[in-house]
N, C-alpha and C. Protein backbone atom coordinates (compact mmCIF):
# COMPACT_ATOMS: atom_id res chain seq x y z
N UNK A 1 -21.51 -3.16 12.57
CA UNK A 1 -22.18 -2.62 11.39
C UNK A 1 -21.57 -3.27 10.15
N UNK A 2 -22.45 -3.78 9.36
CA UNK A 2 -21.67 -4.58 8.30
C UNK A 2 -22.21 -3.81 6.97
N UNK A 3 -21.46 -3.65 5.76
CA UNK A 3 -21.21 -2.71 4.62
C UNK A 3 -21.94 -3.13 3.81
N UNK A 4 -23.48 -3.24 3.04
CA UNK A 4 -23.08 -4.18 1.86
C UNK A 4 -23.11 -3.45 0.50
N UNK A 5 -22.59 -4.07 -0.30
CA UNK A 5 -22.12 -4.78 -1.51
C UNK A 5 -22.72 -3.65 -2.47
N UNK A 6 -22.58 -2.39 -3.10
CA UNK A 6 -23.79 -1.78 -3.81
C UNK A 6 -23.57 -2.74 -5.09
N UNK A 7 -22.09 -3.12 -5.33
CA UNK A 7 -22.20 -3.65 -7.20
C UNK A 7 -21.63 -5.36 -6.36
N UNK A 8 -21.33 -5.68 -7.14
CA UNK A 8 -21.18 -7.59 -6.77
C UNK A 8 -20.19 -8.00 -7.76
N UNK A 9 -19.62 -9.01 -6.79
CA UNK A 9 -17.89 -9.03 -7.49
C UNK A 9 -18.35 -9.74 -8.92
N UNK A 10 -19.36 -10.15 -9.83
CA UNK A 10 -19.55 -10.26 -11.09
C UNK A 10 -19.04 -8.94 -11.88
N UNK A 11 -19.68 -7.94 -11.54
CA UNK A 11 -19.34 -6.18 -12.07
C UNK A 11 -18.05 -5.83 -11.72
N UNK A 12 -17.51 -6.16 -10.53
CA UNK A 12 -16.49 -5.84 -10.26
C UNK A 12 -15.33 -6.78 -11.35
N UNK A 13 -15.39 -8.36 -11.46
CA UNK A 13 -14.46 -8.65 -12.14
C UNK A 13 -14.97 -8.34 -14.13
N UNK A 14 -15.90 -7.69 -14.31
CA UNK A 14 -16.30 -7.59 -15.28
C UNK A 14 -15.19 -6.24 -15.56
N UNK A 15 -15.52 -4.79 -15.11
CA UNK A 15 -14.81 -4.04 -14.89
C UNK A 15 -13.27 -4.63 -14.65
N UNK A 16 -12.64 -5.39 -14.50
CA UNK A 16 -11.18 -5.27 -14.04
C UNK A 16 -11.01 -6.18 -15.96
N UNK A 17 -12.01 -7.34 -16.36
CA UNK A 17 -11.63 -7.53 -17.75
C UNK A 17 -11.53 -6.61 -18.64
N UNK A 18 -12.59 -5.53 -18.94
CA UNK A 18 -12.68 -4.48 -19.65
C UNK A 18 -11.61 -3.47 -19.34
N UNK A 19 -10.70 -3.47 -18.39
CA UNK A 19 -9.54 -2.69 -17.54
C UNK A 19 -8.47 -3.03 -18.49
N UNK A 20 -8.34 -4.21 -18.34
CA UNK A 20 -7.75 -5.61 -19.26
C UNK A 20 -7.33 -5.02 -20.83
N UNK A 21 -8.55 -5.19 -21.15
CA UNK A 21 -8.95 -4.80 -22.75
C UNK A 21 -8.33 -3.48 -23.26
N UNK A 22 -8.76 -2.24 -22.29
CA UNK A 22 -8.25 -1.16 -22.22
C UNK A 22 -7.22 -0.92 -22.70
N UNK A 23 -6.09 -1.13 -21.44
CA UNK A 23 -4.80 -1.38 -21.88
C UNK A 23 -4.27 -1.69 -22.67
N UNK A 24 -4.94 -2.69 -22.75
CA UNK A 24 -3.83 -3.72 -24.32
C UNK A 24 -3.85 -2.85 -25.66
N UNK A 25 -5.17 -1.90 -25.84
CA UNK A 25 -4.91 -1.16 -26.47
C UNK A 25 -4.45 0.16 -26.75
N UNK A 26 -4.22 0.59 -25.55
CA UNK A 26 -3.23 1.89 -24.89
C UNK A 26 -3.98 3.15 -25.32
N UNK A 27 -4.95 3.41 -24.84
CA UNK A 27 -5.68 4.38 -25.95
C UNK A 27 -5.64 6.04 -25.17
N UNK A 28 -5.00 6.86 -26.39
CA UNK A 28 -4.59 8.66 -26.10
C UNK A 28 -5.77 8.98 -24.60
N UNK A 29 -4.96 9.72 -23.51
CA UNK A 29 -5.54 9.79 -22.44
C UNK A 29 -7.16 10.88 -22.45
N UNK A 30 -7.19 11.73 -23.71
CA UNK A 30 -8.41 12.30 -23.86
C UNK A 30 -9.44 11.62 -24.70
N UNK A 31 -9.14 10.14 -25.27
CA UNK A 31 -9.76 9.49 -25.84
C UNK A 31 -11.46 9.13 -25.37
N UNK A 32 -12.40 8.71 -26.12
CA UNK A 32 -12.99 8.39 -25.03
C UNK A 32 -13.11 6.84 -24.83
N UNK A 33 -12.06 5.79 -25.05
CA UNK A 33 -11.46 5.24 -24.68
C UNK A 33 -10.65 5.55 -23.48
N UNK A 34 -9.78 6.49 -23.52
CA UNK A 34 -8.97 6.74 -22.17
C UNK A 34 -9.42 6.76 -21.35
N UNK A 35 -10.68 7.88 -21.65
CA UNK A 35 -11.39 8.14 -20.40
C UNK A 35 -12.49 7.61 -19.85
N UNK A 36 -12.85 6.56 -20.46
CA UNK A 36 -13.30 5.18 -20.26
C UNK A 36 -12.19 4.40 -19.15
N UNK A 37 -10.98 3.68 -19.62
CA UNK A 37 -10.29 3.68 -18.78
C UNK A 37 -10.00 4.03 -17.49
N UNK A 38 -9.74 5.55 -17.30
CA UNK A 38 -9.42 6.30 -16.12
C UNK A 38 -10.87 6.28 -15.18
N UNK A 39 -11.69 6.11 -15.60
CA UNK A 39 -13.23 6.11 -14.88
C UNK A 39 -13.42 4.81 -14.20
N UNK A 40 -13.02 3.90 -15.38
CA UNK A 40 -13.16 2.84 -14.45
C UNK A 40 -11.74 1.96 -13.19
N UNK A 41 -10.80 2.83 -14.05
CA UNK A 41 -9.93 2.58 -12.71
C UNK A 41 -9.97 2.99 -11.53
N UNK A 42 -10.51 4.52 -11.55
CA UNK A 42 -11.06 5.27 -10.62
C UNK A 42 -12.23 4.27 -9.60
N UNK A 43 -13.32 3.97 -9.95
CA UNK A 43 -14.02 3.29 -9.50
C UNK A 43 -13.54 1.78 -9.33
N UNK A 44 -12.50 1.12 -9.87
CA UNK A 44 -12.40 0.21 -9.17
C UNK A 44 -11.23 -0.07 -7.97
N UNK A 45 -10.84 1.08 -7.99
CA UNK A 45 -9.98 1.61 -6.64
C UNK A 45 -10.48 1.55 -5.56
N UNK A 46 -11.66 2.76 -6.25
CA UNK A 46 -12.58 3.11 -5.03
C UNK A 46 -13.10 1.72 -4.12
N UNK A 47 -13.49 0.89 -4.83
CA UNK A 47 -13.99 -0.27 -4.84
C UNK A 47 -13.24 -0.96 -3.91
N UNK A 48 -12.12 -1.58 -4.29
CA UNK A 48 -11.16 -2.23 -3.49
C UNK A 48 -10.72 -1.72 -2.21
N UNK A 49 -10.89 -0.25 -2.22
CA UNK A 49 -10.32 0.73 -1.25
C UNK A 49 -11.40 -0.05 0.30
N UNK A 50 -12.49 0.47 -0.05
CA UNK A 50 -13.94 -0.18 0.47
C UNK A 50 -13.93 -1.96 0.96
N UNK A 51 -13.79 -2.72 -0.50
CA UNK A 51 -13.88 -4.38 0.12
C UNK A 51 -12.90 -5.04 0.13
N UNK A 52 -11.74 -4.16 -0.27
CA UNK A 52 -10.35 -4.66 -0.41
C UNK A 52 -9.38 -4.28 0.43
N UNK A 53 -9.44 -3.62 1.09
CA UNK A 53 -8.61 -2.66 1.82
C UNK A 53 -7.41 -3.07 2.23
N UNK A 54 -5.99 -2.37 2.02
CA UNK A 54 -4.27 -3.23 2.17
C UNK A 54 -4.29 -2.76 3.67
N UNK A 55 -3.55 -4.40 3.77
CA UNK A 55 -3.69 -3.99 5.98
C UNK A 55 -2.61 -2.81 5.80
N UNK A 56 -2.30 -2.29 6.98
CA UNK A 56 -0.99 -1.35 7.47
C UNK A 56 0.24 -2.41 7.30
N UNK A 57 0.75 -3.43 6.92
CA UNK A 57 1.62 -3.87 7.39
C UNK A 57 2.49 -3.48 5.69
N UNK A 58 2.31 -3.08 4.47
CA UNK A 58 2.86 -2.51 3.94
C UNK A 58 4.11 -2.00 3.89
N UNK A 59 3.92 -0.84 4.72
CA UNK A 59 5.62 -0.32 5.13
C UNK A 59 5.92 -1.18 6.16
N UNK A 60 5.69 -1.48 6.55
CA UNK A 60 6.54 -2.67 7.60
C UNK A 60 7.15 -3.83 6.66
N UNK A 61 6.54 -4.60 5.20
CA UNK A 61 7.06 -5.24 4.33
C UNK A 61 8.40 -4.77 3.71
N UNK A 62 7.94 -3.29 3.62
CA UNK A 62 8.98 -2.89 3.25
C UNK A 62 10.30 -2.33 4.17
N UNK A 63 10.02 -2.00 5.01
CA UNK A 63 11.46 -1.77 6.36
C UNK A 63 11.60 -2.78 6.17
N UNK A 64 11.62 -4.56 6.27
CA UNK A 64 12.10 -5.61 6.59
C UNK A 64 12.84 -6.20 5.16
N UNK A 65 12.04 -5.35 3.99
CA UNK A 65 12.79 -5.62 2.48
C UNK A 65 14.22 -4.94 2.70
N UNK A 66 14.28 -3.58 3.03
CA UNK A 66 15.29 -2.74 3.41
C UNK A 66 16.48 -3.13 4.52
N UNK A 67 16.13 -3.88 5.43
CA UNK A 67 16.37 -4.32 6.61
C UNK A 67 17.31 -5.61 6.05
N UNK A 68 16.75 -7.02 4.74
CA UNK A 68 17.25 -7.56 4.29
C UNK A 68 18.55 -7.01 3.48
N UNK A 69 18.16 -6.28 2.46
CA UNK A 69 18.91 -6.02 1.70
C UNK A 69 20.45 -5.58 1.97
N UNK A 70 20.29 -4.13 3.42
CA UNK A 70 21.27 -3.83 4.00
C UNK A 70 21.85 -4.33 5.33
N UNK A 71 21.33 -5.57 5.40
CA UNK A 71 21.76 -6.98 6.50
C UNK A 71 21.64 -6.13 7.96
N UNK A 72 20.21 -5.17 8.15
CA UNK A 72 20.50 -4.76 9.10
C UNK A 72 19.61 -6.39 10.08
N UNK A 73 19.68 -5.67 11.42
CA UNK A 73 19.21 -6.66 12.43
C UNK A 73 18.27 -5.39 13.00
N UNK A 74 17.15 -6.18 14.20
CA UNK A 74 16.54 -5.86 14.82
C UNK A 74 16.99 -4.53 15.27
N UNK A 75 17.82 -5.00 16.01
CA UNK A 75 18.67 -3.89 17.33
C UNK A 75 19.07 -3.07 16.28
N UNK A 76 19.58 -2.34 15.25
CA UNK A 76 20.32 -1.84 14.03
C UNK A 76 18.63 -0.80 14.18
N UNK A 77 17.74 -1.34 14.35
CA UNK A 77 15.92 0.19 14.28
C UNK A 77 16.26 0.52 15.65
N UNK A 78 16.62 0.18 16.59
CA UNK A 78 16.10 0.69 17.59
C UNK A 78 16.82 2.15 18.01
N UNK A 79 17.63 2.91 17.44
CA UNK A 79 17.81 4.47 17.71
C UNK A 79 16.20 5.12 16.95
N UNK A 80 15.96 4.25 16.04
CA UNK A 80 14.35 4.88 14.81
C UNK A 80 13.64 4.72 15.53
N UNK A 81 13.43 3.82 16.15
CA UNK A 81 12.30 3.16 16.46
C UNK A 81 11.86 3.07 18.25
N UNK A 82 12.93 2.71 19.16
CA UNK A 82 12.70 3.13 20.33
C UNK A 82 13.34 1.92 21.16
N UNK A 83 12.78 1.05 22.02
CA UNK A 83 13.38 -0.23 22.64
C UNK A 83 13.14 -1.24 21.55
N UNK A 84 13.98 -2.23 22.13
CA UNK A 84 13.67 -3.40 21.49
C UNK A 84 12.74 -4.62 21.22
N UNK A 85 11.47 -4.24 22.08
CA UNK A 85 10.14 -4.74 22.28
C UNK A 85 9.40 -3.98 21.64
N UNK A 86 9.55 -2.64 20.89
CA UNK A 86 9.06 -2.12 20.30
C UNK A 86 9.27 -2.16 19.10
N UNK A 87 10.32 -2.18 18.78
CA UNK A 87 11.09 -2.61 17.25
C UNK A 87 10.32 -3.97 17.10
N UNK A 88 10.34 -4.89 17.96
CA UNK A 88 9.60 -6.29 17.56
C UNK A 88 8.31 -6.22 17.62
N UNK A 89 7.56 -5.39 18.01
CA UNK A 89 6.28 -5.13 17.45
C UNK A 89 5.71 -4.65 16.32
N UNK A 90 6.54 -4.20 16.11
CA UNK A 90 6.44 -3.19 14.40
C UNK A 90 6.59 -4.05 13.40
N UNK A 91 7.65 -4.96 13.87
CA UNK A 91 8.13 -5.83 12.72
C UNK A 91 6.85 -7.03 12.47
N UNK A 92 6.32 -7.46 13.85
CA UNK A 92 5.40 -8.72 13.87
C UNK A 92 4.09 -7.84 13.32
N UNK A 93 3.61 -6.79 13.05
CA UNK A 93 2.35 -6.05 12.81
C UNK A 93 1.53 -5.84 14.07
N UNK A 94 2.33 -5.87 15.22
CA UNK A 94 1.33 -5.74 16.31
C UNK A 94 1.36 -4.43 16.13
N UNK A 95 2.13 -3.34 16.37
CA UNK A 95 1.50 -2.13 16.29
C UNK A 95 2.09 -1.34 14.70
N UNK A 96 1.66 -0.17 14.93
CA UNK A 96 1.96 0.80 13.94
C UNK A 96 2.65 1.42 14.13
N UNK A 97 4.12 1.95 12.92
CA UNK A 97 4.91 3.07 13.04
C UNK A 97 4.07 4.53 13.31
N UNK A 98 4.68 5.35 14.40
CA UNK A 98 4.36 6.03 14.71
C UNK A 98 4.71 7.60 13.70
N UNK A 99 4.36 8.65 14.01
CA UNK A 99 4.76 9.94 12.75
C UNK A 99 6.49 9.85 13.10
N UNK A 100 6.62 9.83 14.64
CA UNK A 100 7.95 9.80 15.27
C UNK A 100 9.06 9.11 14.48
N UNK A 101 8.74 7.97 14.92
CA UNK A 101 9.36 6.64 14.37
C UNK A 101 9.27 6.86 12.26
N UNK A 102 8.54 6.85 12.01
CA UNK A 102 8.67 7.27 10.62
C UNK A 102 9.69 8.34 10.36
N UNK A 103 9.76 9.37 10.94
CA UNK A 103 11.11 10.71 10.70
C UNK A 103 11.96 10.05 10.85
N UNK A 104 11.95 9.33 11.91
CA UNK A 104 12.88 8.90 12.52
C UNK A 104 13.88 8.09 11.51
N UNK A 105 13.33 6.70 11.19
CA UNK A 105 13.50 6.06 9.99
C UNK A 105 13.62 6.71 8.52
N UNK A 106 13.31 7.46 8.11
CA UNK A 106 13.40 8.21 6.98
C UNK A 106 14.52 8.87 6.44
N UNK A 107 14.99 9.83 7.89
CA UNK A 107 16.17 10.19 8.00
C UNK A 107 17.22 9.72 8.49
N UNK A 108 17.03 8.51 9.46
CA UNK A 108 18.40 8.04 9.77
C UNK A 108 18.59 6.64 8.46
N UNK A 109 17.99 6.07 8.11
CA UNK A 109 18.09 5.24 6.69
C UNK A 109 17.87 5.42 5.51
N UNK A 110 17.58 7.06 5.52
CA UNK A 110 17.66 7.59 3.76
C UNK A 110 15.97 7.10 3.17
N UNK A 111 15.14 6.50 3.60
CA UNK A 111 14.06 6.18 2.86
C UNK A 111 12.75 7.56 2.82
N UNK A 112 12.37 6.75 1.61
CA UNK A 112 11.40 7.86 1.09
C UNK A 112 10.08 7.56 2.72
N UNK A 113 9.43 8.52 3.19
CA UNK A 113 8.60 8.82 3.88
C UNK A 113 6.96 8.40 3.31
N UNK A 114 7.24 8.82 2.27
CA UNK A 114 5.78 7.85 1.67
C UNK A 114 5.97 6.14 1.52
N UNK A 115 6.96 5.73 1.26
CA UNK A 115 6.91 4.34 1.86
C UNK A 115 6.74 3.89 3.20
N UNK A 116 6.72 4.51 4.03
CA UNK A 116 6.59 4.10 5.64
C UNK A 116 5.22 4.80 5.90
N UNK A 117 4.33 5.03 5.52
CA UNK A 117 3.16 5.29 5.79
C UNK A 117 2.24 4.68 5.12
């Protein structure tokens, strides 16, 4: 089943200039400038949400930012995470952290829980 298009990336990058414009002039959030603004950020969320969509590998960018920083290694997830073929799946984007594996990680490395989801 393929989606199409109700507005066309002309409107769409038209909307992200006028987004642009917005800003630069920072305008009071009950304005109707602001709320000009907030409408169309709203909708071009929505938008992206739809033809843009961020893969899952997100928190996985980020465990491996975390992972750098505190020189952990592979083997260093696997009490979070489970074996070590599993830890290397997570990391390559083959699969997804699980709710498990997320507690898991959250609490044994201190990270916020909305980053791993």
């Amino acid at each position: 089943m393929t989606t199409e298009k109700v507005y066309d990336e002309e409107a769409y990058e038209l909307a992200l200039k006028k987004i642009r414009q917005l800003i630069r002039q920072n305008p009071a959030a009950n304005s109707a400038e602001g709320k000009e603004l907030e409408m169309l950020v709203t909708l071009v969320e929505a938008y992206e949400e739809i033809y843009y969509p961020l893969p899952f590998t997100e928190p996985i960018m980020y465990l491996k930012s975390v992972m750098e920083e505190r020189n952990l290694k592979q083997t260093d997830l696997i009490p979070f995470i489970g074996t070590k073929s599993e830890v290397s799946k997570i990391l390559n984007g083959k699969r997804e952290l699980t709710i498990s594996m997320i507690r898991n990680l959250a609490k044994g490395l201190h990270l916020p829980v909305q980053r791993l989801v």
